[in-house]
Protein backbone atom coordinates (compact mmCIF):
# COMPACT_ATOMS: atom_id res chain seq x y z
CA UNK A 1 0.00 0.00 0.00
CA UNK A 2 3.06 2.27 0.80
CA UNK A 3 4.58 1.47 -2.64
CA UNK A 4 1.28 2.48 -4.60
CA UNK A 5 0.63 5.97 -2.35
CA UNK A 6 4.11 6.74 -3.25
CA UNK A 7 3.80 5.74 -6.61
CA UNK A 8 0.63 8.13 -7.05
CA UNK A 9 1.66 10.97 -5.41
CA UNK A 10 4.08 11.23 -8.15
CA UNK A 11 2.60 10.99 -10.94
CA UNK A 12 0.37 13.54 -9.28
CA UNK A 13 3.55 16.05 -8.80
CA UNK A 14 4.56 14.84 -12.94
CA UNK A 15 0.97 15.97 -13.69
CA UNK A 16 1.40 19.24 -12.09
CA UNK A 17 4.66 19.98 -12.76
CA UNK A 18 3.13 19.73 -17.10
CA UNK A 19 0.59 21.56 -16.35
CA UNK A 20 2.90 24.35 -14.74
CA UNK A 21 4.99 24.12 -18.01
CA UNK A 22 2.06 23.69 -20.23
CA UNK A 23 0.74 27.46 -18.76
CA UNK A 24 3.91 28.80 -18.93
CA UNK A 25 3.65 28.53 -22.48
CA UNK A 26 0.44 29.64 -22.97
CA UNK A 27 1.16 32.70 -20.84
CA UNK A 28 4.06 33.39 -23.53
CA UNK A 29 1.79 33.02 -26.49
CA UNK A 30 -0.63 35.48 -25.48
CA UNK A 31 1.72 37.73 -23.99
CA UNK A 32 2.54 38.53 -28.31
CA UNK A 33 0.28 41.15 -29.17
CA UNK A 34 1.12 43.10 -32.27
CA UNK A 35 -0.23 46.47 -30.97
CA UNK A 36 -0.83 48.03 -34.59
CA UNK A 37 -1.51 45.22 -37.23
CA UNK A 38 -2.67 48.09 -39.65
CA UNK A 39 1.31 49.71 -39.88
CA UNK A 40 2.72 46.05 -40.13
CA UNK A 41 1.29 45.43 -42.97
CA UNK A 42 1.33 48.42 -44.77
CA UNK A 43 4.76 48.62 -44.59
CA UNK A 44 5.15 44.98 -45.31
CA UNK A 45 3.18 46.05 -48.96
CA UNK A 46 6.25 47.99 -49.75
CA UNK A 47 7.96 44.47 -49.81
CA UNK A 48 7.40 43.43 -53.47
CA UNK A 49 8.21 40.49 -55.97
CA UNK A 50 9.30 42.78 -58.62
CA UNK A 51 11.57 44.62 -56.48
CA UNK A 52 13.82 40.90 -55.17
CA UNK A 53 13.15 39.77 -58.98
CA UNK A 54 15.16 43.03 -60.04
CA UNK A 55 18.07 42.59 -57.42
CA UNK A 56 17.68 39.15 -57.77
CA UNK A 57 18.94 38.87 -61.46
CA UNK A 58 21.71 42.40 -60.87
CA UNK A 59 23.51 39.87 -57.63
CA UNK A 60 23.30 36.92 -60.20
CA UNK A 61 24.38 38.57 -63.29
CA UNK A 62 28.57 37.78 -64.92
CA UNK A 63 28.75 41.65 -63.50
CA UNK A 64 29.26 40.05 -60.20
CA UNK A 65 31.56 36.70 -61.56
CA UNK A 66 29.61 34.35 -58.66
CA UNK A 67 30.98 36.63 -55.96
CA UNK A 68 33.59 34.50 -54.60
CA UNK A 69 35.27 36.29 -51.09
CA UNK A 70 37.83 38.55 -51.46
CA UNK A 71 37.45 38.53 -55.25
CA UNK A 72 36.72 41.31 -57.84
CA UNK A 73 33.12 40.36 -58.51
CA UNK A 74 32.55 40.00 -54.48
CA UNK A 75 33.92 43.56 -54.07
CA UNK A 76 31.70 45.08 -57.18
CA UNK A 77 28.44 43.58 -54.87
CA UNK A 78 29.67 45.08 -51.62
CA UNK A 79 29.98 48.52 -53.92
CA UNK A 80 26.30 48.15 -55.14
CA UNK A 81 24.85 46.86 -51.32
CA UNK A 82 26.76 49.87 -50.03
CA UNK A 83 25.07 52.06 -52.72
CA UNK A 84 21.35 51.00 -52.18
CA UNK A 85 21.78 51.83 -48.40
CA UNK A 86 23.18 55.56 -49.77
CA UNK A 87 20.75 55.73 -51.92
CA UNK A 88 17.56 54.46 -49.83
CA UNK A 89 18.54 57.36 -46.86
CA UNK A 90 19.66 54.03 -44.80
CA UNK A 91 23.23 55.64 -42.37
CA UNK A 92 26.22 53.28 -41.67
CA UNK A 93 27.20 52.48 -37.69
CA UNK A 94 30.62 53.13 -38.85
CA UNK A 95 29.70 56.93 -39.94
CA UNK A 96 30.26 58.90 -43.30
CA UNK A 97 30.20 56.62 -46.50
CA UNK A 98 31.84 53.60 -44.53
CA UNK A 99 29.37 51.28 -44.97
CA UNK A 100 32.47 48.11 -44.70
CA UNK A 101 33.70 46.09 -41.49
CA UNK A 102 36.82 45.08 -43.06
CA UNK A 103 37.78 41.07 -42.61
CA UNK A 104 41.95 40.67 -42.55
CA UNK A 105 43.06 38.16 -44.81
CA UNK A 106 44.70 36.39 -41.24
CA UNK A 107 41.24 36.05 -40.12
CA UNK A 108 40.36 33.87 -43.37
CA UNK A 109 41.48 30.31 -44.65
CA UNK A 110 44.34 30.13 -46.90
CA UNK A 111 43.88 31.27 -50.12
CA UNK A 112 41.17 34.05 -49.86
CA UNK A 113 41.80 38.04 -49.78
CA UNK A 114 40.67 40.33 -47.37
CA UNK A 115 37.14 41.21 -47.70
CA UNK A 116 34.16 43.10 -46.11
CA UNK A 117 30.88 42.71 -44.23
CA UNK A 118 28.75 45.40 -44.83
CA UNK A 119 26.52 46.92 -42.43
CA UNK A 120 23.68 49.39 -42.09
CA UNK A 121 21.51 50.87 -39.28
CA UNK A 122 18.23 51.99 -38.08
CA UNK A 123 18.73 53.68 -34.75
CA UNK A 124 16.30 52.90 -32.43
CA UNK A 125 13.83 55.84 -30.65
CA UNK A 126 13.32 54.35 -27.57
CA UNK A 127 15.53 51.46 -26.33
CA UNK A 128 18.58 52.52 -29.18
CA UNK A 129 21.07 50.40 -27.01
CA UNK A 130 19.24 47.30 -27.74
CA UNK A 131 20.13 45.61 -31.37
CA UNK A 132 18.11 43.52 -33.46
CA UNK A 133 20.86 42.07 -36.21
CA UNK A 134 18.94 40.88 -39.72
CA UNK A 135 22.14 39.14 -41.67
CA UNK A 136 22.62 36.79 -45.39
CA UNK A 137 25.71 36.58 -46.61
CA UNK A 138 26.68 37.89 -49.46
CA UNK A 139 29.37 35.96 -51.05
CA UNK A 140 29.12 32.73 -53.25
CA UNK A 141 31.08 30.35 -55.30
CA UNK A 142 32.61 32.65 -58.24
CA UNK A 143 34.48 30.70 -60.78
CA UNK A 144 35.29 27.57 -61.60
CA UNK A 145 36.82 25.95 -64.54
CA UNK A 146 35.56 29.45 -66.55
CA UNK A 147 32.23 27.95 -65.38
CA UNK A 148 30.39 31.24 -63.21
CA UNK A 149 28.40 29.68 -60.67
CA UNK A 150 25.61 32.93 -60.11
CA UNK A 151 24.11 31.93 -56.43
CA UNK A 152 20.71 33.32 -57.18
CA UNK A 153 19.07 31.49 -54.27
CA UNK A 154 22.64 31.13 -52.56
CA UNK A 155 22.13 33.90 -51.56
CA UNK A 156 21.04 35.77 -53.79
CA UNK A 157 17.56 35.53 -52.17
CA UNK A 158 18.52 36.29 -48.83
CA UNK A 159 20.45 39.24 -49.97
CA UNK A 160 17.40 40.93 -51.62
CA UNK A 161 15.49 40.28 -49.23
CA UNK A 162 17.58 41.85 -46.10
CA UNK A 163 17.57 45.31 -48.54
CA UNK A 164 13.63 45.11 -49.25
CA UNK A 165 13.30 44.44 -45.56
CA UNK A 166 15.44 47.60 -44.92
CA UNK A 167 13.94 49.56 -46.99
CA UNK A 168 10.27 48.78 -45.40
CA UNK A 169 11.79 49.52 -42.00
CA UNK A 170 13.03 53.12 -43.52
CA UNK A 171 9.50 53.96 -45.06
CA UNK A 172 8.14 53.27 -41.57
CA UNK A 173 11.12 55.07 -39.63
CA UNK A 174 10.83 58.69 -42.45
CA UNK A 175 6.50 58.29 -42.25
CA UNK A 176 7.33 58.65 -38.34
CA UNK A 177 7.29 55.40 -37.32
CA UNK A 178 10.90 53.99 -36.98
CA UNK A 179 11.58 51.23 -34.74
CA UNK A 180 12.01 51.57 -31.05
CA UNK A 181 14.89 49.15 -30.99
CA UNK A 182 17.86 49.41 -32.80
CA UNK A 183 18.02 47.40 -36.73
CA UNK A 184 21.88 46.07 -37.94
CA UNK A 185 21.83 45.05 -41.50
CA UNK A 186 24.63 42.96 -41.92
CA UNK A 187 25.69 40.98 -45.13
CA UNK A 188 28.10 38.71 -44.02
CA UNK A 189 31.25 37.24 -46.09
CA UNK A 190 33.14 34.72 -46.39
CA UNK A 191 30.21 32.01 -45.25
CA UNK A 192 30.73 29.68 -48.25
CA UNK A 193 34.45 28.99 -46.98
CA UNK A 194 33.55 28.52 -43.02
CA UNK A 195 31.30 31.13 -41.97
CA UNK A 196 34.36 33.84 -41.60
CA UNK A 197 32.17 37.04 -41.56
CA UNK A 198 30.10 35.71 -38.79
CA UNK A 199 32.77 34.62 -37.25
CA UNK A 200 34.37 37.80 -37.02
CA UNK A 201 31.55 40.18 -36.14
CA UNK A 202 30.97 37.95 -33.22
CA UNK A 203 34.47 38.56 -32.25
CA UNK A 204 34.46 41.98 -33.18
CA UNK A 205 31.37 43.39 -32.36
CA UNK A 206 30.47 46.83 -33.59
CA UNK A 207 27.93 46.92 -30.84
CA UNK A 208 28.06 45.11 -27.84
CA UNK A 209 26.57 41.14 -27.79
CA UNK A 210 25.25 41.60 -24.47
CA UNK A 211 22.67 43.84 -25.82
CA UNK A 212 21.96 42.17 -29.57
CA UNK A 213 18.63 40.94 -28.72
CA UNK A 214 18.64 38.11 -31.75
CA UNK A 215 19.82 37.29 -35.09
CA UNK A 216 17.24 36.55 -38.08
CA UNK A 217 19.61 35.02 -40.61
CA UNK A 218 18.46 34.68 -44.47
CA UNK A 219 20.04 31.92 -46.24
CA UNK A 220 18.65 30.75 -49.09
CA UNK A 221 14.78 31.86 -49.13
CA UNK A 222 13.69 31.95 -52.86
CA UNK A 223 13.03 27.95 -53.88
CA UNK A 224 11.13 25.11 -53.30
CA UNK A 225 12.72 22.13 -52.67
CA UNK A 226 11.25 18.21 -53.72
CA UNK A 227 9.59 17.94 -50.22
CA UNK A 228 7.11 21.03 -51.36
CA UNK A 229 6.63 20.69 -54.59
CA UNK A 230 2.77 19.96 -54.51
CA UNK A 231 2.68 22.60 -51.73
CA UNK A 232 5.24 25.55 -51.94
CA UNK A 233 3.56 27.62 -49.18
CA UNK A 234 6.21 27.33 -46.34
CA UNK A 235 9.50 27.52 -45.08
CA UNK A 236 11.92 25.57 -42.94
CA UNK A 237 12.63 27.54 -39.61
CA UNK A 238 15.68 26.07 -37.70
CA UNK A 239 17.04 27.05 -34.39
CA UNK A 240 13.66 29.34 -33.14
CA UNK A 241 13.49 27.63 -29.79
CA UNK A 242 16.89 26.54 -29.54
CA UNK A 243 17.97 29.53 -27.04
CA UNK A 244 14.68 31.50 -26.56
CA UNK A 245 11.40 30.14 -26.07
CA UNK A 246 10.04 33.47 -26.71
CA UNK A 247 11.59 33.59 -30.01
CA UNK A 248 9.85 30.87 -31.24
CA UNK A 249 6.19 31.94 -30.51
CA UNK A 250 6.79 35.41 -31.92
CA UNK A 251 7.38 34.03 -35.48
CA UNK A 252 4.69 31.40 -34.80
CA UNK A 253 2.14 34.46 -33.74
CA UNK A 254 3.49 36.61 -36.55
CA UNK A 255 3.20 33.95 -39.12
CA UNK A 256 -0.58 32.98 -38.11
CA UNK A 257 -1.66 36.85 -38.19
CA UNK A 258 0.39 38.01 -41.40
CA UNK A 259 1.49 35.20 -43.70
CA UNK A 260 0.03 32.09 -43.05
CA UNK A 261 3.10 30.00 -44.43
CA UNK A 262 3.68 26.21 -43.18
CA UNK A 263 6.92 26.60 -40.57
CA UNK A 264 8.52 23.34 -41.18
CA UNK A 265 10.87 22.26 -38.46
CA UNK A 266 12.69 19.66 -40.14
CA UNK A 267 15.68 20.84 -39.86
CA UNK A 268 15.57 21.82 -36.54
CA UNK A 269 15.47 18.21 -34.79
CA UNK A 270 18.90 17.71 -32.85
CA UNK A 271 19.12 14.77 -34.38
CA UNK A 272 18.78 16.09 -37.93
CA UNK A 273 21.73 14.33 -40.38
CA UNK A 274 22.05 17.27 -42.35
CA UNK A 275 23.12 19.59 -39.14
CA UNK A 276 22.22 23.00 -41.00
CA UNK A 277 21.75 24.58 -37.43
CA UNK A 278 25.98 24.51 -37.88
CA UNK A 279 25.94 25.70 -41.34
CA UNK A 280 25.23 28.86 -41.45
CA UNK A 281 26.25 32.50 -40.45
CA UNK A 282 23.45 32.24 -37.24
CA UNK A 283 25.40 29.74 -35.46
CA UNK A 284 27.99 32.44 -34.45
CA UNK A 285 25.93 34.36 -32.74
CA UNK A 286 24.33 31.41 -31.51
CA UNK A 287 27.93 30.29 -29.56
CA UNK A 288 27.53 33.54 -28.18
CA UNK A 289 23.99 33.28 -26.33
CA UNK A 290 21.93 35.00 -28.71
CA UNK A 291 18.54 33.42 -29.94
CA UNK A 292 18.80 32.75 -33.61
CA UNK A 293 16.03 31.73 -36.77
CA UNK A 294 17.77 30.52 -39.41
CA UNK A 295 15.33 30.42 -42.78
CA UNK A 296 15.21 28.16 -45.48
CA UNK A 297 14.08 27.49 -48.02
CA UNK A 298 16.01 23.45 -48.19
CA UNK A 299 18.29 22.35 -50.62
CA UNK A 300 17.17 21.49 -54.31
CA UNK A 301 18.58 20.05 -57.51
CA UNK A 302 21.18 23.17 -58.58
CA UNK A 303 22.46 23.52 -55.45
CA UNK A 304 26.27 25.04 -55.29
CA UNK A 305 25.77 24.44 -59.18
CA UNK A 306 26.26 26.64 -61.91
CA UNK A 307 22.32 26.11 -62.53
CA UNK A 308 21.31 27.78 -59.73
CA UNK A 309 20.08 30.90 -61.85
CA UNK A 310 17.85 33.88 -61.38
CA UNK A 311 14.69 32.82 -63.49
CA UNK A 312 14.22 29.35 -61.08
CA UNK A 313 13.41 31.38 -58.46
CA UNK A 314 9.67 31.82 -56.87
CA UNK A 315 9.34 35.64 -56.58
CA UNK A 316 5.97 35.15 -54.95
CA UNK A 317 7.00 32.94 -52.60
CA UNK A 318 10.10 35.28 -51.61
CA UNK A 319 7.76 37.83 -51.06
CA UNK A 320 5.41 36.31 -48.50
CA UNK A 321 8.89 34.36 -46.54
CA UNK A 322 9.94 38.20 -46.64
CA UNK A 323 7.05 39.68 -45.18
CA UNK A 324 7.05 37.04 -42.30
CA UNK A 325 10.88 37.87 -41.23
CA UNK A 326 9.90 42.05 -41.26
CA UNK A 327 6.85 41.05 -39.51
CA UNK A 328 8.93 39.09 -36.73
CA UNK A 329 11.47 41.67 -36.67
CA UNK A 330 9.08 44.28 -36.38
CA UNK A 331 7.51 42.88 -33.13
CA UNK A 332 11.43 42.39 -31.63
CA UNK A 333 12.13 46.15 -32.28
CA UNK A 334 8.75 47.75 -30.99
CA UNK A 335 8.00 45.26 -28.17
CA UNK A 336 7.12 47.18 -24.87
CA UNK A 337 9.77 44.37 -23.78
CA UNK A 338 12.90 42.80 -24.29
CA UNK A 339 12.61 39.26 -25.73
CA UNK A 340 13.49 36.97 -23.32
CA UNK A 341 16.57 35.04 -24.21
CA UNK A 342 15.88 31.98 -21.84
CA UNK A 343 14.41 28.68 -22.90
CA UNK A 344 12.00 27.63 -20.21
């Protein structure tokens, strides 16, 4: 009789103690209230097919010879990224027309030239020490064998998509409604050969990790791999609830009320072969503490191949994925409160 009392009572504390957990997430979930839905999506309209489609096929183009690091054609697309943010009113953290974090070549494998990240910045109006950092990388394959391998989804995608999300968050900021937290838009090099421009922004900060509240990384958004073909209305989301359990419900919440896309978690299983929560520029800032989404879009047929060209790519598609990363970065910046970098 002992032995069964005790064996009760605790599966009476194990049914508690679920409960407990089971509020605690509920609490979270309707704790995300987007307090203007009207001024998310109207900025999100100025995110537009045409406009990736455009940049899209100028990053993929032989102007750019595949964009290898530390390479002529790499340097021509840091040029034009630095350009758009002159152009679209967006300032540099580094002040003036220095729009470059310069990489040594000591900080790179063997074989590659210095290179550049390049950065741009929305300061915040009310909490401008706190940092939201939106990053792709920039960089891609160049050329091999006089074979040019373009990189329109990799990452081509991803890059137009960081400027189209900068330039929403700069219609909002000069119609007098700017973020209250701090924006970095950082296109990272280097990630093709072992994540190097990550890598060194996380070592050399240009504002202080402690208060970078997360990283949104863009790798790869602007395909649909075999797994979706009869369905192409999602995206893979990897490493949402890996640090912050907050994280995770504020793209789930933003997703449900804006986009509507299937978030495929995959790729986010620990036990997932293909360990893409290593492989890509997020994972830096991950090692350092700071909740991370990486999106995907999943590999497909022209993969690192020199078929991987603009016209295969689902404007559409990058449109909506688009909307749904300003739409979660929007609630990060203008949250009464911090996001909560704990998992519970």
């Amino acid at each position: 009789m002992k032995i069964l009392v005790w064996a009760l009572s605790l599966s009476l504390v194990g049914s508690c103690a679920t409960k407990r957990y089971t509020e605690k997430l509920e609490d979270i979930r309707n704790s995300i209230v987007f307090e203007n839905e009207a001024l998310v999506v109207e900025y999100a309209n100025t995110i537009t097919s045409e406009e990736h489609k455009s940049i899209v096929y100028d990053i993929a183009s032989e102007e750019y010879q595949g964009r290898k690091t530390g390479e002529l054609g790499h340097n021509k697309l840091c040029k034009y990224l630095k350009n758009f943010y002159i152009d679209a009113g967006i300032e540099s953290p580094l002040g003036g027309d220095n729009y470059y974090q310069h990489v040594p070549k000591s900080s790179l494998s063997s074989g590659y030239n210095s290179t550049q990240n390049v950065v741009a910045y929305i300061k915040g109006s009310v909490y401008p020490d706190e940092l939201l950092v939106i990053s792709s990388h920039s960089d891609h394959l160049g050329i091999e064998n006089d074979i040019m391998y373009p990189g329109a989804d990799d990452n081509g995608s991803g890059t137009a998509a960081l400027l189209e999300i900068a330039q929403a968050f700069k219609t909002a900021q000069s119609n007098g409604h700017g973020p209250k937290r701090s924006i970095l838009f950082l296109h990272l090099t280097g990630e093709e050969n072992g994540l190097y421009g990550s890598h060194y922004y996380t070592e050399h900060p240009i504002f202080p990790l402690d208060n970078t509240i997360a990283n949104l990384n863009l790798d790869m958004i602007g395909r649909v791999d075999p797994k979706h073909e009869t369905n192409p209305n999602y995206i893979y989301l990897i490493g949402a609830d890996r640090i912050s359990t907050e994280l995770h419900y504020v793209s789930e919440v933003a997703n449900k009320q804006f986009t509507n896309l299937e978030l495929d978690y995959t790729y986010n299983r620990e036990d997932d072969p293909n360990r893409y929560y290593y492989r890509s520029d997020h994972y830096n800032f991950a090692l350092k503490g700071i909740p991370v989404i990486f999106y995907f879009n999943g590999e497909h047929k022209d993969y690192h191949k020199p078929t991987d060209t603009a016209e295969k790519l689902n404007y559409p598609l990058l449109e909506t994925r688009s909307k749904l990363i300003f739409a979660t970065a929007w609630y990060l910046v203008n949250s009464t409160k911090r996001l909560d970098p704990n998992k519970i």
